[in-house]
Each structure stands twice: as structure tokens, then as C-alpha cells.
N, C-alpha and C. Protein backbone atom coordinates (compact mmCIF):
# COMPACT_ATOMS: atom_id res chain seq x y z
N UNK A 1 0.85 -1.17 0.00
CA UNK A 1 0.00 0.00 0.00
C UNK A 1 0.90 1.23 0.00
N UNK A 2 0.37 2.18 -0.92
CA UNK A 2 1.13 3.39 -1.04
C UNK A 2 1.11 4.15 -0.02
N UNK A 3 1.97 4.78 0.24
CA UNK A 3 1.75 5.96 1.79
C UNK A 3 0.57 6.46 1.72
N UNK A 4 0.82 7.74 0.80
CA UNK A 4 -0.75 8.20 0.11
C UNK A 4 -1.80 7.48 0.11
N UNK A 5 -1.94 6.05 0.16
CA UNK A 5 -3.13 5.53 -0.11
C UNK A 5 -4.44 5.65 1.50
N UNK A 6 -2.84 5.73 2.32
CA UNK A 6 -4.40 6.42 4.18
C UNK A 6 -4.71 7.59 4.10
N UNK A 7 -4.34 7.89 3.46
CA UNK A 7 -4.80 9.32 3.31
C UNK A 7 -6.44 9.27 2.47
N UNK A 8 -6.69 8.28 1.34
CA UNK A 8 -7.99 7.93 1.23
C UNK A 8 -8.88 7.08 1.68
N UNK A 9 -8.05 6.23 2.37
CA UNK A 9 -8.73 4.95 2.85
C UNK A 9 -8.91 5.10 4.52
N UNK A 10 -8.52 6.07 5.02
CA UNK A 10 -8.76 6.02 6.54
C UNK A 10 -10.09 6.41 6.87
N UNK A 11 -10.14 4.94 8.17
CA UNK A 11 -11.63 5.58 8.68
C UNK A 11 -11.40 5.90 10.27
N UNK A 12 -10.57 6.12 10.22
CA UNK A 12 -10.50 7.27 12.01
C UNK A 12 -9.13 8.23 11.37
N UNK A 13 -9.12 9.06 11.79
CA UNK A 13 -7.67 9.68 12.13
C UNK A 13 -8.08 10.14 13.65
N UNK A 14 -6.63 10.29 14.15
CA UNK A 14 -6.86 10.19 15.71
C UNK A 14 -5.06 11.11 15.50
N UNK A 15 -5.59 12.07 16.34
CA UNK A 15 -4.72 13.39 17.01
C UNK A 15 -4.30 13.38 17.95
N UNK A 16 -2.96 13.70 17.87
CA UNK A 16 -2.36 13.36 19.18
C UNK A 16 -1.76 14.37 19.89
N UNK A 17 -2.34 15.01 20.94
CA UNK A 17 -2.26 16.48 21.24
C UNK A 17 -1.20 17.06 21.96
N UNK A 18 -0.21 16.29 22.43
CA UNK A 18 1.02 16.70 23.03
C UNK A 18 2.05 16.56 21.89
N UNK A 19 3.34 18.11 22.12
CA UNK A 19 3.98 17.73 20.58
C UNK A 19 4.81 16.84 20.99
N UNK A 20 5.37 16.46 19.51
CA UNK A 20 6.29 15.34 19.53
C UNK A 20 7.57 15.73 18.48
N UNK A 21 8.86 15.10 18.96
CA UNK A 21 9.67 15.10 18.16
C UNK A 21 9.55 14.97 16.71
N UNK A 22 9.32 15.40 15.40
CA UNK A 22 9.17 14.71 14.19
C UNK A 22 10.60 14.12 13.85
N UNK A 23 11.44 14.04 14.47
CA UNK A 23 12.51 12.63 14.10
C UNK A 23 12.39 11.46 14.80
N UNK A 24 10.72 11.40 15.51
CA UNK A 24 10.66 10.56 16.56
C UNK A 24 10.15 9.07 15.17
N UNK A 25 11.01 8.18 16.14
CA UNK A 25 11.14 6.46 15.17
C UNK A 25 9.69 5.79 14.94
N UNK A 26 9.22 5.40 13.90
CA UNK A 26 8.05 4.67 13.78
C UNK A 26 7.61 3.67 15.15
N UNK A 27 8.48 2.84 16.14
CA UNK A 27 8.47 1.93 17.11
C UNK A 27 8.06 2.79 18.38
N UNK A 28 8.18 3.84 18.40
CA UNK A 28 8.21 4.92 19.34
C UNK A 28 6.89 5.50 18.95
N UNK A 29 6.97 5.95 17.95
CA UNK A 29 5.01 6.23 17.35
C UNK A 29 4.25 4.85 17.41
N UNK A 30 4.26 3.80 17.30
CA UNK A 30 3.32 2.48 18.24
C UNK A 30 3.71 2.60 19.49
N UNK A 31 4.77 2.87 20.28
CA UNK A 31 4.33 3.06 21.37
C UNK A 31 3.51 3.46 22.17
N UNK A 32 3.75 5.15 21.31
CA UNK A 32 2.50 5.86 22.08
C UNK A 32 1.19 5.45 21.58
N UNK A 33 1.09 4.65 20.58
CA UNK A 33 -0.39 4.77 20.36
C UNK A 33 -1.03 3.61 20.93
N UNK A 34 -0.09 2.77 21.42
CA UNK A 34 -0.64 1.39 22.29
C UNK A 34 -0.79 1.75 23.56
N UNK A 35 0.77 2.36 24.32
CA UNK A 35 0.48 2.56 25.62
C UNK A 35 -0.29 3.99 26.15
N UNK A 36 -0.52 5.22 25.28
CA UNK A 36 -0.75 6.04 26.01
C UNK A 36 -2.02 6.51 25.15
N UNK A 37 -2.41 6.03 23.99
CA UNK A 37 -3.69 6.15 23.38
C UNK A 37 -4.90 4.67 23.63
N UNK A 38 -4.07 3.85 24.08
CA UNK A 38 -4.59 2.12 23.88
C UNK A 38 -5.26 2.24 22.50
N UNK A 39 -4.66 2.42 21.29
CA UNK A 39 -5.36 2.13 19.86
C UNK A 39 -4.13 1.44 19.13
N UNK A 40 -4.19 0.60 18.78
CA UNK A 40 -3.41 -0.51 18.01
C UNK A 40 -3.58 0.33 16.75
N UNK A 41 -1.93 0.18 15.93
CA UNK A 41 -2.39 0.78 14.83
C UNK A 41 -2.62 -0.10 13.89
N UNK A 42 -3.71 0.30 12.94
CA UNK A 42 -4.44 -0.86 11.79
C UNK A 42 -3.81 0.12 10.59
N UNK A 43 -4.63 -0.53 9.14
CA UNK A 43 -4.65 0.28 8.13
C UNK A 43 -5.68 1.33 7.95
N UNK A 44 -6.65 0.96 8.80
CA UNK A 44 -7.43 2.06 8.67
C UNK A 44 -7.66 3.03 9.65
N UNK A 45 -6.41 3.15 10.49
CA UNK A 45 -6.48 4.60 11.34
C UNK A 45 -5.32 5.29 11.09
N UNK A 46 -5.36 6.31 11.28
CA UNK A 46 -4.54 7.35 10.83
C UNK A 46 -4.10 8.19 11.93
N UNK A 47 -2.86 8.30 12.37
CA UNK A 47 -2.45 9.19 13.61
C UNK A 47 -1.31 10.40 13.13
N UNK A 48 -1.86 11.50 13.73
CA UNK A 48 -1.67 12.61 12.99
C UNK A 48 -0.75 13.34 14.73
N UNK A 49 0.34 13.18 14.36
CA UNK A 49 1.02 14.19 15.24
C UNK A 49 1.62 15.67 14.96
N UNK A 50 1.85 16.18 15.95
CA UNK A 50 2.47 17.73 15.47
C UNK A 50 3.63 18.30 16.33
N UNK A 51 4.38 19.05 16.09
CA UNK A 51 5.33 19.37 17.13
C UNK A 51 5.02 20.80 17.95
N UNK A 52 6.17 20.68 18.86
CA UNK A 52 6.04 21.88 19.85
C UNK A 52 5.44 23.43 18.81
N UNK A 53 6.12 23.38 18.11
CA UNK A 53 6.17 24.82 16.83
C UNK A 53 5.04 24.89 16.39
N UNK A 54 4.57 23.59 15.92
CA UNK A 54 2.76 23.38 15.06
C UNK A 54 3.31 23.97 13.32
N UNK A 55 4.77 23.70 13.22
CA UNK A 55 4.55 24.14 12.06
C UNK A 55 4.95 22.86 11.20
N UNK A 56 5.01 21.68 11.84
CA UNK A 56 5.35 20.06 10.97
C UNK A 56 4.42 19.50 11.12
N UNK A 57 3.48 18.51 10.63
CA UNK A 57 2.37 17.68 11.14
C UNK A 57 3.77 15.98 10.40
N UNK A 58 3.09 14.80 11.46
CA UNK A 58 3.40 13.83 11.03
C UNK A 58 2.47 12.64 11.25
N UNK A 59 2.17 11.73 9.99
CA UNK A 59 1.08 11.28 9.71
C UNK A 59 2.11 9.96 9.98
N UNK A 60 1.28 8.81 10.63
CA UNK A 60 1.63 7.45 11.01
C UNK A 60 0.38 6.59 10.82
N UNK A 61 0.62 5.36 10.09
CA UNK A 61 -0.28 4.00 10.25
C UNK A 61 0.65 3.21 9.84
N UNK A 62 -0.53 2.21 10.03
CA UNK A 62 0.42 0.88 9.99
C UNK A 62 -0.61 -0.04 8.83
N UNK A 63 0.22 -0.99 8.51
CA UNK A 63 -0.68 -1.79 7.26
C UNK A 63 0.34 -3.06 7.39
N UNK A 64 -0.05 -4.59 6.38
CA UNK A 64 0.45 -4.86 6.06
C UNK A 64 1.98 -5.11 5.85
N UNK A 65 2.90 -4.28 5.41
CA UNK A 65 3.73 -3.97 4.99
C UNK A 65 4.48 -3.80 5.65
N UNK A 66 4.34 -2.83 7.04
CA UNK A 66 4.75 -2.59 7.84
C UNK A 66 4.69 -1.15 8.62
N UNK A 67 5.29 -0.30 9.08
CA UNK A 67 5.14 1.14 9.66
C UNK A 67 4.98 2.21 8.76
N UNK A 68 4.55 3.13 8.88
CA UNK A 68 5.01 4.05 7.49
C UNK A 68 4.64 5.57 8.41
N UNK A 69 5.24 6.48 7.73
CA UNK A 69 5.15 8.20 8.11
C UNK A 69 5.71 8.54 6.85
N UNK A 70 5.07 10.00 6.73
CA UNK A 70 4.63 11.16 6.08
C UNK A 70 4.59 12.43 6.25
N UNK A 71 5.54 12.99 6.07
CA UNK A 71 5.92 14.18 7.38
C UNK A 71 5.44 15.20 6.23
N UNK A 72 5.13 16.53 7.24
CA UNK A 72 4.24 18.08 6.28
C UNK A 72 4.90 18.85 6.60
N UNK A 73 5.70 19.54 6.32
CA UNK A 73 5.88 21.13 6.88
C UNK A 73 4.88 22.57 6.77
N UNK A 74 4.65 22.83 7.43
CA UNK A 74 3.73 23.97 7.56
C UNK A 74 3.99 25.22 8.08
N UNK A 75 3.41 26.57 7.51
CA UNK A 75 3.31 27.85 8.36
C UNK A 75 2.81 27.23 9.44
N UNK A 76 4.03 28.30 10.19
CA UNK A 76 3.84 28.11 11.73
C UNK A 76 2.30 28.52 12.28
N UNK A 77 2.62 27.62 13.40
CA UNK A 77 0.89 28.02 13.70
C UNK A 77 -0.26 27.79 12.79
N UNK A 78 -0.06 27.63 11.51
CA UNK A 78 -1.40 27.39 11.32
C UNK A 78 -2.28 26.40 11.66
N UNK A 79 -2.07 25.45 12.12
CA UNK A 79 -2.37 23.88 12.59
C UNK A 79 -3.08 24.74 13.55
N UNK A 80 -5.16 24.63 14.24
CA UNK A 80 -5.42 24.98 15.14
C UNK A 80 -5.79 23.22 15.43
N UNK A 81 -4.95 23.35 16.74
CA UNK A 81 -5.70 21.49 17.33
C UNK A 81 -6.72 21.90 17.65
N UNK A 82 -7.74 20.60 17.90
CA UNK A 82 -8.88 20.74 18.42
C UNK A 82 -8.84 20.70 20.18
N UNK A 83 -9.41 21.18 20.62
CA UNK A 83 -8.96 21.14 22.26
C UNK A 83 -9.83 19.61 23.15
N UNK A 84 -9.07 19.46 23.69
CA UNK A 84 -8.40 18.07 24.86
C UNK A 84 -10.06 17.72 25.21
N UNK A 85 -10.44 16.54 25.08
CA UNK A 85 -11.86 16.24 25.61
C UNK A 85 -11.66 16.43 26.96
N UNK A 86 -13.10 16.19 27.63
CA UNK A 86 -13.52 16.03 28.85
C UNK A 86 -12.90 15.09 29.66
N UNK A 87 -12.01 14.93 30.69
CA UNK A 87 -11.94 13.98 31.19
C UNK A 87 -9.88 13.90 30.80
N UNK A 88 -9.44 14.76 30.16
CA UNK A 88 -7.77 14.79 29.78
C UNK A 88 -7.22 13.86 28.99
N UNK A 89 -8.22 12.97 27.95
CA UNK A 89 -7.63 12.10 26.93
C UNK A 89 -6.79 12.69 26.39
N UNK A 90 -5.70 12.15 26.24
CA UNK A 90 -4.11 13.01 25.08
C UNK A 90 -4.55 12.80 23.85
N UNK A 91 -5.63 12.57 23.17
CA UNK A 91 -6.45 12.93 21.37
C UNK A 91 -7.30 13.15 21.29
N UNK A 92 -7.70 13.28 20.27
CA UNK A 92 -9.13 13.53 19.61
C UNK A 92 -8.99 12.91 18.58
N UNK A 93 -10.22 12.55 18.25
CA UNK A 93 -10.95 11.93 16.71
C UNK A 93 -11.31 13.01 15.59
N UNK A 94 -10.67 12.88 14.31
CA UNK A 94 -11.05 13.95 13.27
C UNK A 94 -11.97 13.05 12.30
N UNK A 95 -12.41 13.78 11.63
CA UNK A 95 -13.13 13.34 10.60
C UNK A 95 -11.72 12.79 9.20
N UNK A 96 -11.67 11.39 8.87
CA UNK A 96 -10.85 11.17 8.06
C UNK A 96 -11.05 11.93 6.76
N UNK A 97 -12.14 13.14 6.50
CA UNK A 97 -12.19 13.91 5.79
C UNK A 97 -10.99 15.32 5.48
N UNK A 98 -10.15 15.43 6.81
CA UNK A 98 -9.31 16.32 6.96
C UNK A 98 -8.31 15.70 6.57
N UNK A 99 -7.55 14.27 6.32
CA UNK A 99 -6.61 13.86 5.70
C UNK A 99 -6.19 14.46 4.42
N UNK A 100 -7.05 14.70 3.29
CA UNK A 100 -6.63 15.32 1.87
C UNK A 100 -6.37 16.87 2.67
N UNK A 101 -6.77 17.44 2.84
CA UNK A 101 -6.70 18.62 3.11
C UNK A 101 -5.22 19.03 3.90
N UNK A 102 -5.18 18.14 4.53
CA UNK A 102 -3.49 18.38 5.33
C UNK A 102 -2.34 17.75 4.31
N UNK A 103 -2.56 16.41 4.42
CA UNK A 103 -1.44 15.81 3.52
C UNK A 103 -1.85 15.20 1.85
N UNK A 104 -2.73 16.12 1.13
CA UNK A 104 -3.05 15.83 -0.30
C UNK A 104 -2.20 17.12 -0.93
């Protein structure tokens, strides 16, 4: 599966609201998404991190194949996260509709 191809085929993307290193290792991105999100990554979720700056986004799933990322550079700041649910979960759920729009 092509990188590009979660970007059409995802049916969650899931945000991960504390920044993160973007030289951080694919094994280290399942980490957090097992131990500190409990979401196993599939092919059809999509985890969208960002750094301290908000001006890199980095896109992670998993498939088949094996790990994969997709890194964005962006004007600073423009990335507005969505703010922290009820209760201090470290994500939120986007509509896999915002995938083209960030990384198309």
C-alpha cells in the first residue's frame, strides 16, 4: 500500500495532542499509540502528530507492509488542534475527511 493511499482509505484519524519530536522512530510512534492512546495501529487509522512549533504535522499508520510516516511542513501556527476532551484524553478523533486537506 502506497503511503498516500491512508490518506484515502482512513476511517479514524486520531490526534495526538502533546507535541512530539518529528525525528521521533516509527516503534516509538506504536508506542504511544498502544500505551498512552490504547489504539493498536491498523490500516485504517490514521495518527496525525504535530510538534512543539505546530509548524510540521506527522502522519503514522500501519498496514500490512509494515510502519510508514509522512511528514508536512507547515506555516507556523497554522495547525489549530482541536482542544483536549472532557476527562484529559491526550487525542481527539477527526473526521478522516481532513486527511486530503493536510497531507493531499
Amino acid at each position: 500500500m502506497p503511503k498516500t493511499s491512508i490518506i484515502s482509505t482512513a476511517k479514524r484519524v486520531v490526534v495526538y495532542l502533546k507535541p512530539i519530536n518529528m525525528r521521533t522512530a516509527c516503534e516509538t510512534l506504536r508506542t504511544i499509540c498502544c500505551n498512552e492512546l490504547d489504539i493498536v495501529p491498523d490500516a485504517e487509522t490514521a495518527f496525525v502528530f504535530v510538534n512543539k512549533a505546530r509548524d510540521s504535522l506527522l502522519l503514522y499508520y500501519a498496514d500490512k507492509a509494515g510502519d510508514h510516516t509522512l511528514l508536512k511542513k507547515m506555516d507556523k501556527n497554522l495547525l489549530m488542534l482541536p482542544p483536549a476532551p472532557p476527562g484529559g484524553a491526550p487525542f481527539v478523533d477527526m473526521s478522516p475527511a481532513v486527511l486530503p486537506k493536510l497531507f493531499g
